[in-house]
C-alpha atoms as a PDB file:
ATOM      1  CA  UNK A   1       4.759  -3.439 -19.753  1.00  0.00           C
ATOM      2  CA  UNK A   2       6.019  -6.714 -17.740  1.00  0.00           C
ATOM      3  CA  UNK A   3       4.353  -8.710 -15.072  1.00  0.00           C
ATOM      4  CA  UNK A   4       4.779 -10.832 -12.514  1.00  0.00           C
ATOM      5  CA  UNK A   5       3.413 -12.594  -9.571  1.00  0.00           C
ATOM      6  CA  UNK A   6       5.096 -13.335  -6.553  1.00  0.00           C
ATOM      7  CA  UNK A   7       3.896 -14.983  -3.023  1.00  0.00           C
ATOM      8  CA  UNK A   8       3.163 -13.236  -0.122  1.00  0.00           C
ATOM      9  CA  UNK A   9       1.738 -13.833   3.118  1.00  0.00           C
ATOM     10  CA  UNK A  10      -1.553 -12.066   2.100  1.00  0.00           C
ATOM     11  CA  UNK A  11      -1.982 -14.015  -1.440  1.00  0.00           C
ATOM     12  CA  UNK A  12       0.039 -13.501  -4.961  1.00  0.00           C
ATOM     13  CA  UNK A  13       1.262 -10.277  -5.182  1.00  0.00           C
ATOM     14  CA  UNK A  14       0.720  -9.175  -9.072  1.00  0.00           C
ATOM     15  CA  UNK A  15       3.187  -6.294 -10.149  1.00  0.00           C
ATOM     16  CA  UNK A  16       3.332  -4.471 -13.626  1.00  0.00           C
ATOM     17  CA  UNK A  17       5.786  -1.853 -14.721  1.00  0.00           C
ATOM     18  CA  UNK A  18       8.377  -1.138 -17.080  1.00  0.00           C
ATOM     19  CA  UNK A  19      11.426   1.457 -17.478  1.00  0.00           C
ATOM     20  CA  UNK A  20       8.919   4.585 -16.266  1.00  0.00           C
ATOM     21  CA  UNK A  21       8.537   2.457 -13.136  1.00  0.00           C
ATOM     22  CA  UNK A  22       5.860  -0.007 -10.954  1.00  0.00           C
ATOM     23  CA  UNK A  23       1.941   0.875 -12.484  1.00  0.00           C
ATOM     24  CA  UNK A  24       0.418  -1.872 -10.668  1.00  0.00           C
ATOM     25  CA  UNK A  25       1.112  -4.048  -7.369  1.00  0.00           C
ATOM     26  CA  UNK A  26      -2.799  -5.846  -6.512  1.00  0.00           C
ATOM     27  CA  UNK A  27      -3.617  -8.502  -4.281  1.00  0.00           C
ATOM     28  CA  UNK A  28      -5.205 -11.604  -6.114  1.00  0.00           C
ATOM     29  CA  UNK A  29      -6.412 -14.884  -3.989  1.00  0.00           C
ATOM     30  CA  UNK A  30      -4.957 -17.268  -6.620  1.00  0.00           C
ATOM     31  CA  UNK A  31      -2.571 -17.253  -8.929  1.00  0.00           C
ATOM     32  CA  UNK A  32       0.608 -19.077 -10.272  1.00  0.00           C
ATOM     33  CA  UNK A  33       4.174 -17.381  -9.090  1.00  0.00           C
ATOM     34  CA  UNK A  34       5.874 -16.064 -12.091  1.00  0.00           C
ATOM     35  CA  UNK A  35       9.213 -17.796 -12.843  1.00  0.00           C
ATOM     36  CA  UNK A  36      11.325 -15.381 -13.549  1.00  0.00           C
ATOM     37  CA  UNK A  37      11.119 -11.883 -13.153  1.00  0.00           C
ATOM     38  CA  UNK A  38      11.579  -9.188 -15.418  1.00  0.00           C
ATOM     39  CA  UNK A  39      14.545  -6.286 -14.697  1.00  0.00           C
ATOM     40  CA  UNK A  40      12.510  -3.634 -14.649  1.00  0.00           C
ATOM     41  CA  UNK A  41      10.488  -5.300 -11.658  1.00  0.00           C
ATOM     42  CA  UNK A  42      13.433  -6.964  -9.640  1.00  0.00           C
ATOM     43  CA  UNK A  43      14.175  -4.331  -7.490  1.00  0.00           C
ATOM     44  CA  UNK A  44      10.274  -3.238  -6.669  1.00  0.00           C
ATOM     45  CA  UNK A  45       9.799  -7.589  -6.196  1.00  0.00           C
ATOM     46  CA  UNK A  46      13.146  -7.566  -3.524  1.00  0.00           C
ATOM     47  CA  UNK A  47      12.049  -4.377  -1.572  1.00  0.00           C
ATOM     48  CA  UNK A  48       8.316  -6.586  -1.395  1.00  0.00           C
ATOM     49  CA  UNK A  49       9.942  -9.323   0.371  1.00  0.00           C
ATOM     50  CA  UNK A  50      12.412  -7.271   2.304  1.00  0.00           C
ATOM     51  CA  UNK A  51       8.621  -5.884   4.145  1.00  0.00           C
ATOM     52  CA  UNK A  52       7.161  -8.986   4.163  1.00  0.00           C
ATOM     53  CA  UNK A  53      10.092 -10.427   6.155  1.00  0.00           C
ATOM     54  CA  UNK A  54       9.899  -7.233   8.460  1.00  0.00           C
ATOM     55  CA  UNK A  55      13.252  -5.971   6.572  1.00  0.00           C
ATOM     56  CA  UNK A  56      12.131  -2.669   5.672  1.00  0.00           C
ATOM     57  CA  UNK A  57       9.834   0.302   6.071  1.00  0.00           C
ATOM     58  CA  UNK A  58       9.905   2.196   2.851  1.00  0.00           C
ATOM     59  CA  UNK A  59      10.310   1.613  -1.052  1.00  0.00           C
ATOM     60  CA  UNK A  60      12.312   3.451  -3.146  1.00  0.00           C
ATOM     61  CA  UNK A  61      11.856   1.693  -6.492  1.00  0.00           C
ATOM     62  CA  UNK A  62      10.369   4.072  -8.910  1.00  0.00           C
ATOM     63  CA  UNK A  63       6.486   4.310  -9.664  1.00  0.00           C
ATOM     64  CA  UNK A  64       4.801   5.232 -12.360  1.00  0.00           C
ATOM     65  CA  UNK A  65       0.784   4.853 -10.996  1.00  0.00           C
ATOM     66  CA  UNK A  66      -1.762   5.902 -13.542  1.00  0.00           C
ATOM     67  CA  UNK A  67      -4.510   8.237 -12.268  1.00  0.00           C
ATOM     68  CA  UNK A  68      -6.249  12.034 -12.192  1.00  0.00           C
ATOM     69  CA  UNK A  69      -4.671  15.000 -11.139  1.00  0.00           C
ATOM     70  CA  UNK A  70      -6.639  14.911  -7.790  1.00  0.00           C
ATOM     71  CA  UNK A  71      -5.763  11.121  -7.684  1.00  0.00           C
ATOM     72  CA  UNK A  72      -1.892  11.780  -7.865  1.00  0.00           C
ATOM     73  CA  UNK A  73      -2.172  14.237  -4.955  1.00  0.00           C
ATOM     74  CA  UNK A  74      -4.152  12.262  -2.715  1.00  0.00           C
ATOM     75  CA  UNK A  75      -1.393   9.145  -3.491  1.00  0.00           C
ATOM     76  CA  UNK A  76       1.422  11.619  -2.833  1.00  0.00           C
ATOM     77  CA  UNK A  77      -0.053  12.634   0.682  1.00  0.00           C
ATOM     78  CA  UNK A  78      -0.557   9.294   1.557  1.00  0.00           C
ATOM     79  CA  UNK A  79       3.258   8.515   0.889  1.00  0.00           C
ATOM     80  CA  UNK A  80       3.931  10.867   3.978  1.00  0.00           C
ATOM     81  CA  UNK A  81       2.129   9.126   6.616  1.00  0.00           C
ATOM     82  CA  UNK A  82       4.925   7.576   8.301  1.00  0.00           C
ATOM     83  CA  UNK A  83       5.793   3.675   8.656  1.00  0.00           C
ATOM     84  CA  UNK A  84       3.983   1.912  11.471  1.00  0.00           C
ATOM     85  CA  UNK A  85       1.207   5.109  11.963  1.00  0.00           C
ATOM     86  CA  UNK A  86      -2.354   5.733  10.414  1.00  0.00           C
ATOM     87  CA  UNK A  87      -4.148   8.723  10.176  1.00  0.00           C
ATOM     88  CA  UNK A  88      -7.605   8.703   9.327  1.00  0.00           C
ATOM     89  CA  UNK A  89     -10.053  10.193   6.496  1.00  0.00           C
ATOM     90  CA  UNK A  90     -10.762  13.178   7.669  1.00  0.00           C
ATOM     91  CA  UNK A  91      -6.940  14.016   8.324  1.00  0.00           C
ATOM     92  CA  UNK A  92      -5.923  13.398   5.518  1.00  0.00           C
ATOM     93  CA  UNK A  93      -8.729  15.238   3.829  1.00  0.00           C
ATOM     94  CA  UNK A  94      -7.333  18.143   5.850  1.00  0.00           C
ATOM     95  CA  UNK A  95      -4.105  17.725   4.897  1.00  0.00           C
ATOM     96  CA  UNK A  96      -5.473  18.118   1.071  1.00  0.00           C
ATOM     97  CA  UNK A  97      -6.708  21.547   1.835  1.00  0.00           C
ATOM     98  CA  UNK A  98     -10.593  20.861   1.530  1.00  0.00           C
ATOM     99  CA  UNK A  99     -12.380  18.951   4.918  1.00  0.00           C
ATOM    100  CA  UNK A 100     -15.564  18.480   2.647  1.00  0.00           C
ATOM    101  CA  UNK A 101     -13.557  16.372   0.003  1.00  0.00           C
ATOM    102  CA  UNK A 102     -13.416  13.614   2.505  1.00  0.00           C
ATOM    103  CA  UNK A 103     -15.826  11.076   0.224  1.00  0.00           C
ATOM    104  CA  UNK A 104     -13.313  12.101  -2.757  1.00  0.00           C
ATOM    105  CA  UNK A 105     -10.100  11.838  -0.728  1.00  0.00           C
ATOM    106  CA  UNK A 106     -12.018   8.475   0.568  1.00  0.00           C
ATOM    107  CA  UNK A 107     -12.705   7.200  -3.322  1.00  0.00           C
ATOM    108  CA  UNK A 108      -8.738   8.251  -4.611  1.00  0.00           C
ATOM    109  CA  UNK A 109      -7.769   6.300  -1.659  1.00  0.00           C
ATOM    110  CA  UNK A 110      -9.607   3.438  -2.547  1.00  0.00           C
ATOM    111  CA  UNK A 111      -8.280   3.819  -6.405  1.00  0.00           C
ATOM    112  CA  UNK A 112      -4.503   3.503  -5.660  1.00  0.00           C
ATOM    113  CA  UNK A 113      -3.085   0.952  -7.873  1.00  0.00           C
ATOM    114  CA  UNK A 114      -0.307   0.357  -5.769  1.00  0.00           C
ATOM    115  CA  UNK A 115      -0.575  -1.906  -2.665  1.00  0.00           C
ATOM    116  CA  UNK A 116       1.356  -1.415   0.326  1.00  0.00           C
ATOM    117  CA  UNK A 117       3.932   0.711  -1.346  1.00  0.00           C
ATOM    118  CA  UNK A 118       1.172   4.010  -1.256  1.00  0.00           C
ATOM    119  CA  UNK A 119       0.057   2.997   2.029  1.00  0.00           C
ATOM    120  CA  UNK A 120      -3.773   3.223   1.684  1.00  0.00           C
ATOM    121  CA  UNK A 121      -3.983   0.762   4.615  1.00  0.00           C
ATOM    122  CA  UNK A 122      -2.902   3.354   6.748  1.00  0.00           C
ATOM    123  CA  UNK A 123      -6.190   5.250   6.697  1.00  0.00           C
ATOM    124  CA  UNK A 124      -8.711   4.830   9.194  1.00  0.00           C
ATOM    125  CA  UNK A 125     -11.947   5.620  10.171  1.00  0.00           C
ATOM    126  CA  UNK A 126     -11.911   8.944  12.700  1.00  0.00           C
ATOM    127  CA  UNK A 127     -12.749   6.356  15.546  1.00  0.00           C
ATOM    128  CA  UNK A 128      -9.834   3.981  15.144  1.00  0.00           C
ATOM    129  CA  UNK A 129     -12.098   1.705  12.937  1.00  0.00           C
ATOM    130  CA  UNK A 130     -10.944  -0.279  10.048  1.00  0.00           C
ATOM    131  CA  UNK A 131     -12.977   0.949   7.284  1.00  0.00           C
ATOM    132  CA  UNK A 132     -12.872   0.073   3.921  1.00  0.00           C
ATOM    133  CA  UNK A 133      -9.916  -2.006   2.488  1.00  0.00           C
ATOM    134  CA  UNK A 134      -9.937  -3.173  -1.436  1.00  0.00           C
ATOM    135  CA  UNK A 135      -8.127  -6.111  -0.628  1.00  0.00           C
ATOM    136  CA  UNK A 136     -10.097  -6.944   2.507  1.00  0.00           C
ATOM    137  CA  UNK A 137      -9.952  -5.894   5.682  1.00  0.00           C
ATOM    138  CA  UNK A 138      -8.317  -8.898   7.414  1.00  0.00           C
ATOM    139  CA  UNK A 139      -5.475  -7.766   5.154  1.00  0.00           C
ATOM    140  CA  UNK A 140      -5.670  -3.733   6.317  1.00  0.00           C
ATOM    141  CA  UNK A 141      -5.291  -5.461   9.690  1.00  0.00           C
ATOM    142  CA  UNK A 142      -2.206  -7.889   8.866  1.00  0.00           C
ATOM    143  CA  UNK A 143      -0.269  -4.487   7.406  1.00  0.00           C
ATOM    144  CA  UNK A 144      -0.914  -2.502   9.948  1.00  0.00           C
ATOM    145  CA  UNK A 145      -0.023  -5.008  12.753  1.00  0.00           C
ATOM    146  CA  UNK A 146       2.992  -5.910  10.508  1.00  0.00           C
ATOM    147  CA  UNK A 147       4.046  -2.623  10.346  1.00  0.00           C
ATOM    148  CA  UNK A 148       3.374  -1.560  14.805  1.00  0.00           C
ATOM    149  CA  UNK A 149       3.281  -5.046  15.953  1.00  0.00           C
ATOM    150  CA  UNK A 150       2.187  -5.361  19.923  1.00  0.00           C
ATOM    151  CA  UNK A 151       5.411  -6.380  22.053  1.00  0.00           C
ATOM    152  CA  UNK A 152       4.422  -8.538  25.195  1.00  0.00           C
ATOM    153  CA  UNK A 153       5.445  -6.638  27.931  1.00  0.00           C
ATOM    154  CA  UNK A 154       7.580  -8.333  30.256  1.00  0.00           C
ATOM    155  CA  UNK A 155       5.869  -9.529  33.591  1.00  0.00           C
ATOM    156  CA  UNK A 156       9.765  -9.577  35.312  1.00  0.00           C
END
C-alpha cells in the first residue's frame, strides 16, 4: 500500500491505495505534505485538487474501500446522490430497502473510508440539519457549499 498527504482547504488530505485502487482518503488537522506521490495515487491526488479548485464534480479513479457487505451497499448508494444535492437518512435508508435500518445506514455512513469521493457529506438530517460529520461539521458545511454555492442575485 502507498501513502500520501496532500493540502487542502479543509486540512491534509491522507490517501492510501495501491494497484486495486484508493482504500483510504481521511481528513487529519496536521500533517507534513508528502513529496512525491506514488503512481498508483496520482490520478485519485489530481481529481482531489481538480474539486478543491471547483474543477470537477465526480471521481473516476478506482477504489478499493474495505468494509461489510452491508457497508459496500450503503457506500454504493451514496455514490448516486448527485453532485451539489443531499438527501437525508431516512432517504437513503429507503433507498436500501429497509426504513428501520436508518441507525445502521446512519453508522455505514459514518464508516466510509473515503472522504469526499463517497459523498457521506451529502446526508442530512430529515429537517435540513447538519448532523453528524467524522471530520467535523464545519467541514460537512464547506463541501456542501463548495459543491451548491449561493450566487448573489443581481439587484439590476
Amino acid at each position: 500500500m502507498q501513502t500520501c498527504f496532500i493540502n487542502s482547504p479543509l486540512g491534509i488530505t491522507k490517501l492510501v491505495g495501491d494497484k486495486n485502487g484508493v482504500s483510504i482518503i481521511s481528513i487529519l488537522e496536521e500533517g507534513e505534505v508528502s513529496t512525491t506521490i506514488s503512481n498508483e495515487l496520482k490520478e485519485a491526488v489530481t481529481q482531489l485538487q481538480d474539486y478543491f479548485e471547483g474543477n470537477r464534480t465526480n471521481f473516476t479513479f478506482k477504489l478499493n474501500p474495505k468494509g461489510t457487505d452491508f457497508q459496500q451497499r450503503v457506500w454504493q448508494e451514496l455514490l448516486n446522490i448527485t453532485f451539489g444535492k443531499t438527501m437525508s437518512y431516512l432517504e437513503l435508508s429507503k433507498k436500501l430497502g429497509d426504513v428501520k435500518a436508518i441507525r445502521a445506514v446512519a453508522s455505514a455512513n459514518g464508516k466510509n473510508p473515503l472522504w469526499i469521493v463517497i459523498p457521506c457529506h451529502r446526508v442530512i438530517g430529515k429537517d435540513g440539519s447538519l448532523t453528524g460529520y467524522a471530520g467535523g461539521l464545519w467541514r460537512k458545511k464547506w463541501l456542501l457549499e463548495h459543491e451548491n454555492p449561493t450566487s448573489q442575485q443581481s439587484l439590476f
